[in-house]
N, C-alpha and C. Protein backbone atom coordinates (compact mmCIF):
# COMPACT_ATOMS: atom_id res chain seq x y z
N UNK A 1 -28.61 -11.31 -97.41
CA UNK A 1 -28.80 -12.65 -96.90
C UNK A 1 -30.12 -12.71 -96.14
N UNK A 2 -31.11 -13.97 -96.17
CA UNK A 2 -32.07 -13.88 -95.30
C UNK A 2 -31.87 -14.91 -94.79
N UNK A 3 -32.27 -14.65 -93.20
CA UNK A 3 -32.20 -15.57 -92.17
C UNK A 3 -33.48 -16.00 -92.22
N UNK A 4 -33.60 -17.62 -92.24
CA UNK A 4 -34.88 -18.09 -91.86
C UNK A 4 -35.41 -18.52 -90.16
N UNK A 5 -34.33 -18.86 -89.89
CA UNK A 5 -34.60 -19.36 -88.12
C UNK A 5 -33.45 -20.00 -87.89
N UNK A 6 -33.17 -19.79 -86.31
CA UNK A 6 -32.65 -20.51 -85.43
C UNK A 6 -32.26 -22.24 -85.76
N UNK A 7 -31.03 -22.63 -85.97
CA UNK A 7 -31.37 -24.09 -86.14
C UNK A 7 -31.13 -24.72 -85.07
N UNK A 8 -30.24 -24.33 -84.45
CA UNK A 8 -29.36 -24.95 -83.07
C UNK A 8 -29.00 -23.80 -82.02
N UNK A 9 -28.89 -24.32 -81.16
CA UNK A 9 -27.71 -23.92 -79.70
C UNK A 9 -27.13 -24.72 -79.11
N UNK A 10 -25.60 -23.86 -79.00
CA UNK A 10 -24.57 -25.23 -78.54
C UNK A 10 -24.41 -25.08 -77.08
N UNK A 11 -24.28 -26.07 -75.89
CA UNK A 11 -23.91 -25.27 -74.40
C UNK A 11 -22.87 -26.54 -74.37
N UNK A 12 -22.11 -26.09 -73.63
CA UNK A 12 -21.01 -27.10 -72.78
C UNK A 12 -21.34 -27.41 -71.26
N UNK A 13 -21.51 -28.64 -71.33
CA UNK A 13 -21.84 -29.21 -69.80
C UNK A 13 -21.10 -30.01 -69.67
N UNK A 14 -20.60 -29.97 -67.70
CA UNK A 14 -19.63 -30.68 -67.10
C UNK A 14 -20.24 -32.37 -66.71
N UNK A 15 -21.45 -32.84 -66.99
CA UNK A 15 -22.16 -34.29 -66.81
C UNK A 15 -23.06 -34.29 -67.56
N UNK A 16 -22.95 -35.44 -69.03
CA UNK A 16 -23.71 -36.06 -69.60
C UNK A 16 -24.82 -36.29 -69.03
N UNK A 17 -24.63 -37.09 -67.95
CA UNK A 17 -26.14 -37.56 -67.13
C UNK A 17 -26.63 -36.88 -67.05
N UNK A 18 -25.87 -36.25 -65.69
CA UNK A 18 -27.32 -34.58 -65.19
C UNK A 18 -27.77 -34.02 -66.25
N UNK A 19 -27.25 -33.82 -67.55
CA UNK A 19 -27.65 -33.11 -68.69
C UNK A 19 -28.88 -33.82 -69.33
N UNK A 20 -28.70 -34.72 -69.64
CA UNK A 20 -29.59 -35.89 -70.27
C UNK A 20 -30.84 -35.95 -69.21
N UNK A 21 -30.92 -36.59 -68.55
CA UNK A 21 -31.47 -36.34 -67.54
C UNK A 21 -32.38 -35.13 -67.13
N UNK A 22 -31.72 -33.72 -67.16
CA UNK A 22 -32.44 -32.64 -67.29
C UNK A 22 -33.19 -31.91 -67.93
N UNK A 23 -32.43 -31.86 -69.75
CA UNK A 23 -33.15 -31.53 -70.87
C UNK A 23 -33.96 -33.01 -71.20
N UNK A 24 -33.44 -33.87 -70.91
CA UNK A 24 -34.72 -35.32 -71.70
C UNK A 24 -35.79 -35.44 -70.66
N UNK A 25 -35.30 -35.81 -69.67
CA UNK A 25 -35.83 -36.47 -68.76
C UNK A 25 -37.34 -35.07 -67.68
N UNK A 26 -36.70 -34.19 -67.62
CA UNK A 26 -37.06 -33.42 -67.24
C UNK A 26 -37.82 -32.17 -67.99
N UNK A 27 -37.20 -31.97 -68.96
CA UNK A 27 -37.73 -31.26 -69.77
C UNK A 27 -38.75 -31.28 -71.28
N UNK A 28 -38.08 -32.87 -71.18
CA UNK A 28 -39.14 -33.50 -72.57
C UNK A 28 -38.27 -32.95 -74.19
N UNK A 29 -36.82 -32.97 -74.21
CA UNK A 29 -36.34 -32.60 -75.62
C UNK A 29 -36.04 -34.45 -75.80
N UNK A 30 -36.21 -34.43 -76.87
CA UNK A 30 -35.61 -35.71 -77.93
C UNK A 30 -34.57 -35.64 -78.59
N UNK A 31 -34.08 -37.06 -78.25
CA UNK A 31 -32.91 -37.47 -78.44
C UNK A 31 -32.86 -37.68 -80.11
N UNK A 32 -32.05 -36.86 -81.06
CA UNK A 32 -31.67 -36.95 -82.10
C UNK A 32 -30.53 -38.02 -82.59
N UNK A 33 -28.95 -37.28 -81.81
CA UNK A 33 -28.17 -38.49 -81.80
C UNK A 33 -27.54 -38.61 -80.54
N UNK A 34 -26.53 -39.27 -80.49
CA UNK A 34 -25.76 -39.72 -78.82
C UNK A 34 -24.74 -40.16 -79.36
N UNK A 35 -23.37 -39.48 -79.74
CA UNK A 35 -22.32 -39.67 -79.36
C UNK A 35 -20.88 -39.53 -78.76
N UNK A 36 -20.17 -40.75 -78.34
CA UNK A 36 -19.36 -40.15 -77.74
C UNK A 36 -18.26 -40.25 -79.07
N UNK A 37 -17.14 -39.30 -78.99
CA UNK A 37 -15.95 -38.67 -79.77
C UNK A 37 -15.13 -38.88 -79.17
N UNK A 38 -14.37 -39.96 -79.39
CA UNK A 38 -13.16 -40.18 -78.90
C UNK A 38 -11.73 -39.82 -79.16
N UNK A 39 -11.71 -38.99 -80.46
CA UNK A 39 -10.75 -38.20 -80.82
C UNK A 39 -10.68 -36.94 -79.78
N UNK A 40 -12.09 -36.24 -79.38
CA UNK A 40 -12.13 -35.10 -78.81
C UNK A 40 -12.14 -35.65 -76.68
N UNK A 41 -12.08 -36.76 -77.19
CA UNK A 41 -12.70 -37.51 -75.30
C UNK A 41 -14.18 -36.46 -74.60
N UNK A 42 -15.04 -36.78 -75.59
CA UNK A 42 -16.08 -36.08 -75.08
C UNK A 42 -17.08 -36.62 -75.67
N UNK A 43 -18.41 -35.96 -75.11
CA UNK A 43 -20.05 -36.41 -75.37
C UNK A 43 -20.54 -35.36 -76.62
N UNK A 44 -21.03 -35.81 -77.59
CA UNK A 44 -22.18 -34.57 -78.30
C UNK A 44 -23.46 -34.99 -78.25
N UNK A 45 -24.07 -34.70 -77.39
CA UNK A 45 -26.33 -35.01 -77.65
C UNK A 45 -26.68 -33.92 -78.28
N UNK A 46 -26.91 -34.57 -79.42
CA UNK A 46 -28.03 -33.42 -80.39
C UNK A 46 -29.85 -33.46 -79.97
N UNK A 47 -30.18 -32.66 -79.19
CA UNK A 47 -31.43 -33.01 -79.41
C UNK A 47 -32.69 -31.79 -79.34
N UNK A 48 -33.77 -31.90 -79.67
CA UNK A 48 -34.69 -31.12 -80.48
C UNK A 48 -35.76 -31.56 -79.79
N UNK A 49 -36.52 -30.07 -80.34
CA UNK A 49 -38.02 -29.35 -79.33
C UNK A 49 -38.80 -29.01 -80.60
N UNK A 50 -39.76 -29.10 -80.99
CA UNK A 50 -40.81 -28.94 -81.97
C UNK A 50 -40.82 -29.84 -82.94
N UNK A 51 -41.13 -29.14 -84.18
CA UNK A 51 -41.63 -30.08 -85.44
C UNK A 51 -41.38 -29.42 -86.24
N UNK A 52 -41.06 -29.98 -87.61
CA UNK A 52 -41.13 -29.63 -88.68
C UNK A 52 -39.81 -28.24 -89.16
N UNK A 53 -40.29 -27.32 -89.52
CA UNK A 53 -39.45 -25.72 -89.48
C UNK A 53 -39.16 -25.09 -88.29
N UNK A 54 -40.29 -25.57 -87.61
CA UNK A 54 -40.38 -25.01 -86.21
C UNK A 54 -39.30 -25.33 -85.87
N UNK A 55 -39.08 -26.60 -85.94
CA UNK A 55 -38.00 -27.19 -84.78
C UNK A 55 -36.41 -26.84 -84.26
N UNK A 56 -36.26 -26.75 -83.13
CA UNK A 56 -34.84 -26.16 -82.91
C UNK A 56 -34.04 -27.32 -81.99
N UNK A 57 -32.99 -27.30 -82.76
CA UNK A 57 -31.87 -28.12 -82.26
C UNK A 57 -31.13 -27.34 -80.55
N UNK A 58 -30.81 -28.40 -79.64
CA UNK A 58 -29.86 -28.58 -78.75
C UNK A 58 -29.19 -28.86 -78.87
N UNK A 59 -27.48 -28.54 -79.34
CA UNK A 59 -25.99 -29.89 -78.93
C UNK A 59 -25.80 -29.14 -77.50
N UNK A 60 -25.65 -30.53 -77.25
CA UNK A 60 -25.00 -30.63 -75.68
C UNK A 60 -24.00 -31.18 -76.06
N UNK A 61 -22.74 -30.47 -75.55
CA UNK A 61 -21.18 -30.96 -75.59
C UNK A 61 -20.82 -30.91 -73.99
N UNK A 62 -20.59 -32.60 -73.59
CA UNK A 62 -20.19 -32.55 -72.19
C UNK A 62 -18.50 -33.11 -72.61
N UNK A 63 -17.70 -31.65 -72.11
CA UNK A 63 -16.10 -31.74 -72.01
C UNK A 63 -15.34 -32.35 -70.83
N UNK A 64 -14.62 -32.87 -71.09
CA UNK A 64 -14.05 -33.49 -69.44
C UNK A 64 -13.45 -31.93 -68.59
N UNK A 65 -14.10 -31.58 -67.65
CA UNK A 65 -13.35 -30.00 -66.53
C UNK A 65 -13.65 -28.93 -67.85
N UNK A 66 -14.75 -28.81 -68.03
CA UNK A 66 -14.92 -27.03 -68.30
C UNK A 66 -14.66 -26.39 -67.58
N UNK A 67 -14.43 -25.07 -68.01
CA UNK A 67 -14.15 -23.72 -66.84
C UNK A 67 -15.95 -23.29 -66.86
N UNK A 68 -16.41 -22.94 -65.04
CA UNK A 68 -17.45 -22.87 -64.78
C UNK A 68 -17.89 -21.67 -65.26
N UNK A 69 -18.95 -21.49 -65.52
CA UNK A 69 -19.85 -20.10 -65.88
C UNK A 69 -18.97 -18.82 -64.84
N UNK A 70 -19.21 -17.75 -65.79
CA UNK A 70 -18.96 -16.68 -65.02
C UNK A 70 -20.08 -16.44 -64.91
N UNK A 71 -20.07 -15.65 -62.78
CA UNK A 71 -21.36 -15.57 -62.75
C UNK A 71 -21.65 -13.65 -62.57
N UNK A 72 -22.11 -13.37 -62.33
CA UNK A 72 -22.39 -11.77 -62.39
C UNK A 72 -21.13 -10.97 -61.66
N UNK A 73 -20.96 -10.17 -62.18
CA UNK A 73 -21.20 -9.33 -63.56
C UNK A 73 -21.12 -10.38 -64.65
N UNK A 74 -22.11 -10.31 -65.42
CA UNK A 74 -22.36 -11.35 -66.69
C UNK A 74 -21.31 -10.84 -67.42
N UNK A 75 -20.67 -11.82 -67.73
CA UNK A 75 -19.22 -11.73 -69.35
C UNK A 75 -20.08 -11.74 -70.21
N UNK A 76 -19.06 -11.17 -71.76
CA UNK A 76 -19.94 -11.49 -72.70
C UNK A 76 -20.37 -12.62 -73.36
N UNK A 77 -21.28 -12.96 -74.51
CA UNK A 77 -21.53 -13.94 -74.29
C UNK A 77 -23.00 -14.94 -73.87
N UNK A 78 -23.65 -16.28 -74.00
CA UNK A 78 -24.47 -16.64 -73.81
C UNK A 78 -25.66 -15.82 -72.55
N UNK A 79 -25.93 -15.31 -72.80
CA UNK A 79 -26.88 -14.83 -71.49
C UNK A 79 -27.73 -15.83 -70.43
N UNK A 80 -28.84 -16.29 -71.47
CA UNK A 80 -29.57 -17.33 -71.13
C UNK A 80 -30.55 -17.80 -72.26
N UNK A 81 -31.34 -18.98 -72.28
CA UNK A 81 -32.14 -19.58 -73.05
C UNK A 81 -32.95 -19.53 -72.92
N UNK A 82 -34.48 -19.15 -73.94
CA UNK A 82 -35.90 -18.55 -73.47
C UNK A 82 -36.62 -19.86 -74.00
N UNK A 83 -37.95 -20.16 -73.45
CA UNK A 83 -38.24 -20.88 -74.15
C UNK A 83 -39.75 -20.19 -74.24
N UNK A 84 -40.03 -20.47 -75.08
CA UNK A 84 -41.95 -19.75 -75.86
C UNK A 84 -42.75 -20.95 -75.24
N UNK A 85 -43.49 -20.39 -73.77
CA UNK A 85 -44.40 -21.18 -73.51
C UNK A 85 -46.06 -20.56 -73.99
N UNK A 86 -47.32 -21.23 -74.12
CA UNK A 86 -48.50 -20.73 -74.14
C UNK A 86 -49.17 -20.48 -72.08
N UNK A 87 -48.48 -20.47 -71.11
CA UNK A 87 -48.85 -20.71 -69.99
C UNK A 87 -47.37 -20.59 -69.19
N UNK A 88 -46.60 -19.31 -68.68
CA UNK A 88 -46.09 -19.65 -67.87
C UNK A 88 -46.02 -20.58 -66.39
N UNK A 89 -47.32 -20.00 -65.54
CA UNK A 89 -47.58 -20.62 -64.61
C UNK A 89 -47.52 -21.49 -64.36
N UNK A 90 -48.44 -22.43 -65.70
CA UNK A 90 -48.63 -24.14 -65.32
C UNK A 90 -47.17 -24.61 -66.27
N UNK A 91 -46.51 -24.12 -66.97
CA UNK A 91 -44.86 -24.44 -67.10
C UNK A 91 -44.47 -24.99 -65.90
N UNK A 92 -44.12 -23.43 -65.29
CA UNK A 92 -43.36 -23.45 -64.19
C UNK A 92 -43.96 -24.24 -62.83
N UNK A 93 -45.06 -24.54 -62.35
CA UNK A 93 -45.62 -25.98 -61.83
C UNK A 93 -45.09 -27.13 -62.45
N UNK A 94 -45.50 -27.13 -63.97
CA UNK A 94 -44.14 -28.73 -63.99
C UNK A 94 -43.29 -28.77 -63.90
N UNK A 95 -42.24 -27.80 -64.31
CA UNK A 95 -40.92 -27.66 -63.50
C UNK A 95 -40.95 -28.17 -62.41
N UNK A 96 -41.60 -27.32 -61.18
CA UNK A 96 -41.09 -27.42 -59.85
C UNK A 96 -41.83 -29.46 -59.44
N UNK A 97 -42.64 -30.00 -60.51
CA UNK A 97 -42.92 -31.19 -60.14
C UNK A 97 -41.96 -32.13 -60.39
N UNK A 98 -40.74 -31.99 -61.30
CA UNK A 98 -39.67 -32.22 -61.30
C UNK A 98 -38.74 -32.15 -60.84
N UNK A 99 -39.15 -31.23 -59.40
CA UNK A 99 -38.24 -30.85 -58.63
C UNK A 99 -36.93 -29.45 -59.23
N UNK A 100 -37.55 -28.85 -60.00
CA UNK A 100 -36.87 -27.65 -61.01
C UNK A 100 -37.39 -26.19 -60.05
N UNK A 101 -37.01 -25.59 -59.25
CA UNK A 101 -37.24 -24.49 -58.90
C UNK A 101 -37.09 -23.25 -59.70
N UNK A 102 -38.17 -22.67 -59.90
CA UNK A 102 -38.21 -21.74 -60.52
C UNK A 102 -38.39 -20.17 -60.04
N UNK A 103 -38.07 -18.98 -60.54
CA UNK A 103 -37.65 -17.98 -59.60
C UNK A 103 -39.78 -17.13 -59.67
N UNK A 104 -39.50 -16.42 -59.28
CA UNK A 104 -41.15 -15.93 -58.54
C UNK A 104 -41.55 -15.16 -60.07
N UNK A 105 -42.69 -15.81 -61.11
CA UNK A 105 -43.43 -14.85 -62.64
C UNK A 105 -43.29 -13.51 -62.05
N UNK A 106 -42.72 -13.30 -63.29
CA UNK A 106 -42.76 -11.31 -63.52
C UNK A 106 -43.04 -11.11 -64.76
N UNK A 107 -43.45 -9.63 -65.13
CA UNK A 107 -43.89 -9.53 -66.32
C UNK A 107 -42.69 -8.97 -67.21
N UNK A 108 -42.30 -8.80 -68.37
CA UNK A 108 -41.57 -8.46 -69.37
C UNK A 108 -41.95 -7.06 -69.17
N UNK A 109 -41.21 -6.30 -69.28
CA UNK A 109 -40.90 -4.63 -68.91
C UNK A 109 -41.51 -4.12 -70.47
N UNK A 110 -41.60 -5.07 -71.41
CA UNK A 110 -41.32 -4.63 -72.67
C UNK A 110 -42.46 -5.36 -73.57
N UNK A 111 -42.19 -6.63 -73.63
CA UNK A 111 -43.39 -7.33 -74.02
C UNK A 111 -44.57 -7.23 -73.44
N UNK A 112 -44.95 -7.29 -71.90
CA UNK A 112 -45.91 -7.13 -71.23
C UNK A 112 -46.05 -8.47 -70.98
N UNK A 113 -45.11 -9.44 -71.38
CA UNK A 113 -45.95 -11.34 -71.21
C UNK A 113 -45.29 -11.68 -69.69
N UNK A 114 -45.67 -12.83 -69.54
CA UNK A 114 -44.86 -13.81 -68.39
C UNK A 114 -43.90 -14.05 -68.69
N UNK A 115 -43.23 -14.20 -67.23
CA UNK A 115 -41.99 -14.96 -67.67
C UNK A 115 -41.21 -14.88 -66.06
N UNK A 116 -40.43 -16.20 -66.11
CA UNK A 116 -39.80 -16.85 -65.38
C UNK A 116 -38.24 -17.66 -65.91
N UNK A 117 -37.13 -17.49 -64.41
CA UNK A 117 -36.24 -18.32 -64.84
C UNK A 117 -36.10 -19.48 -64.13
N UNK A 118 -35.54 -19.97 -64.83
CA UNK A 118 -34.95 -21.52 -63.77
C UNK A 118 -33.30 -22.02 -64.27
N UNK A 119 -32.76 -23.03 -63.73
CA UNK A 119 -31.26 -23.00 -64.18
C UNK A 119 -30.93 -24.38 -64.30
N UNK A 120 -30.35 -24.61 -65.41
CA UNK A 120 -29.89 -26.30 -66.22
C UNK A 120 -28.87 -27.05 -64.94
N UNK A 121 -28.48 -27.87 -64.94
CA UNK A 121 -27.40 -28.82 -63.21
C UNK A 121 -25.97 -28.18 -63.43
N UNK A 122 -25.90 -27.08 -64.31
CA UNK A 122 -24.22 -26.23 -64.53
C UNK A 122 -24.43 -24.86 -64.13
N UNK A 123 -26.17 -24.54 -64.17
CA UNK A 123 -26.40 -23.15 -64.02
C UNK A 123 -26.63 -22.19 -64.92
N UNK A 124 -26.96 -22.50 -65.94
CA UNK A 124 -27.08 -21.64 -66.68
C UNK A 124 -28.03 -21.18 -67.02
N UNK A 125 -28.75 -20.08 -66.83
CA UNK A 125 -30.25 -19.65 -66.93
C UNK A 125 -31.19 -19.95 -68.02
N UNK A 126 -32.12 -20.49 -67.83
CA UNK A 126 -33.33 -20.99 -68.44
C UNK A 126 -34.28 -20.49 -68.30
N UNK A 127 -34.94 -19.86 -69.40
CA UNK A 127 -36.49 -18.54 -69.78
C UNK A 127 -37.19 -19.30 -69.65
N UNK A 128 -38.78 -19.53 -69.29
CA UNK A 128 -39.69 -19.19 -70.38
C UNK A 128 -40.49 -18.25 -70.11
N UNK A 129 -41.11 -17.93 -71.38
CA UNK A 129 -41.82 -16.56 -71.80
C UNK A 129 -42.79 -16.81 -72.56
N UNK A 130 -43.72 -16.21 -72.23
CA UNK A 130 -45.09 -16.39 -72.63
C UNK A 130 -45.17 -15.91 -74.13
């Protein structure tokens, strides 16, 4: 079988808004679709970062009372989400102009690039990496 790429990642969030809000509003992903499921009583936002092949899908599924992240010792399971910047630094300045605090650039032990985290309004860790 060959894998060509990534199409999606799914996360479960406890507020539509803060979510919307965070990845749109804050982060600059586009809104693909918006609906609510009333069979399931819940939200799905599909939405997407690049172009073309490149491009990678977000669903955001906001459930009514998720069970909250486990937090360290990390379960198995989602770790966190990286994102491929050309410029950590000035990233992480727009972040924090959004009011997004971001934790202090370190280098990759392995890659040798930048990189920094920050965390979505549920907590869940957010890369980017140079």
């Amino acid at each position: 079988m060959k894998w060509n790429a990534i199409h999606h990642v799914a996360i479960i969030v406890s507020d539509i808004h803060a979510a919307k809000e965070f990845y749109v509003d804050k982060l600059g992903f586009e809104v693909v679709r918006e609906n609510y499921r009333d069979h399931r009583k819940d939200w799905k936002l599909d939405l997407r970062i690049g172009d073309g092949p490149e491009a990678v899908e977000l669903e955001i599924f906001a459930e009514p009372d998720p069970p909250r992240r486990v937090t360290r010792p990390e379960a198995c399971g989602l770790r966190h989400l990286a994102f491929r910047v050309e410029d950590v630094e000035s990233a992480a300045a727009e972040l924090e102009k959004c009011g997004i605090e971001c934790e202090p650039i370190r280098y990759d032990e392995y890659t040798q690039k930048r990189m920094t985290f920050f965390f979505d309004p549920d907590g869940l860790p957010l890369e980017l990496h140079e």
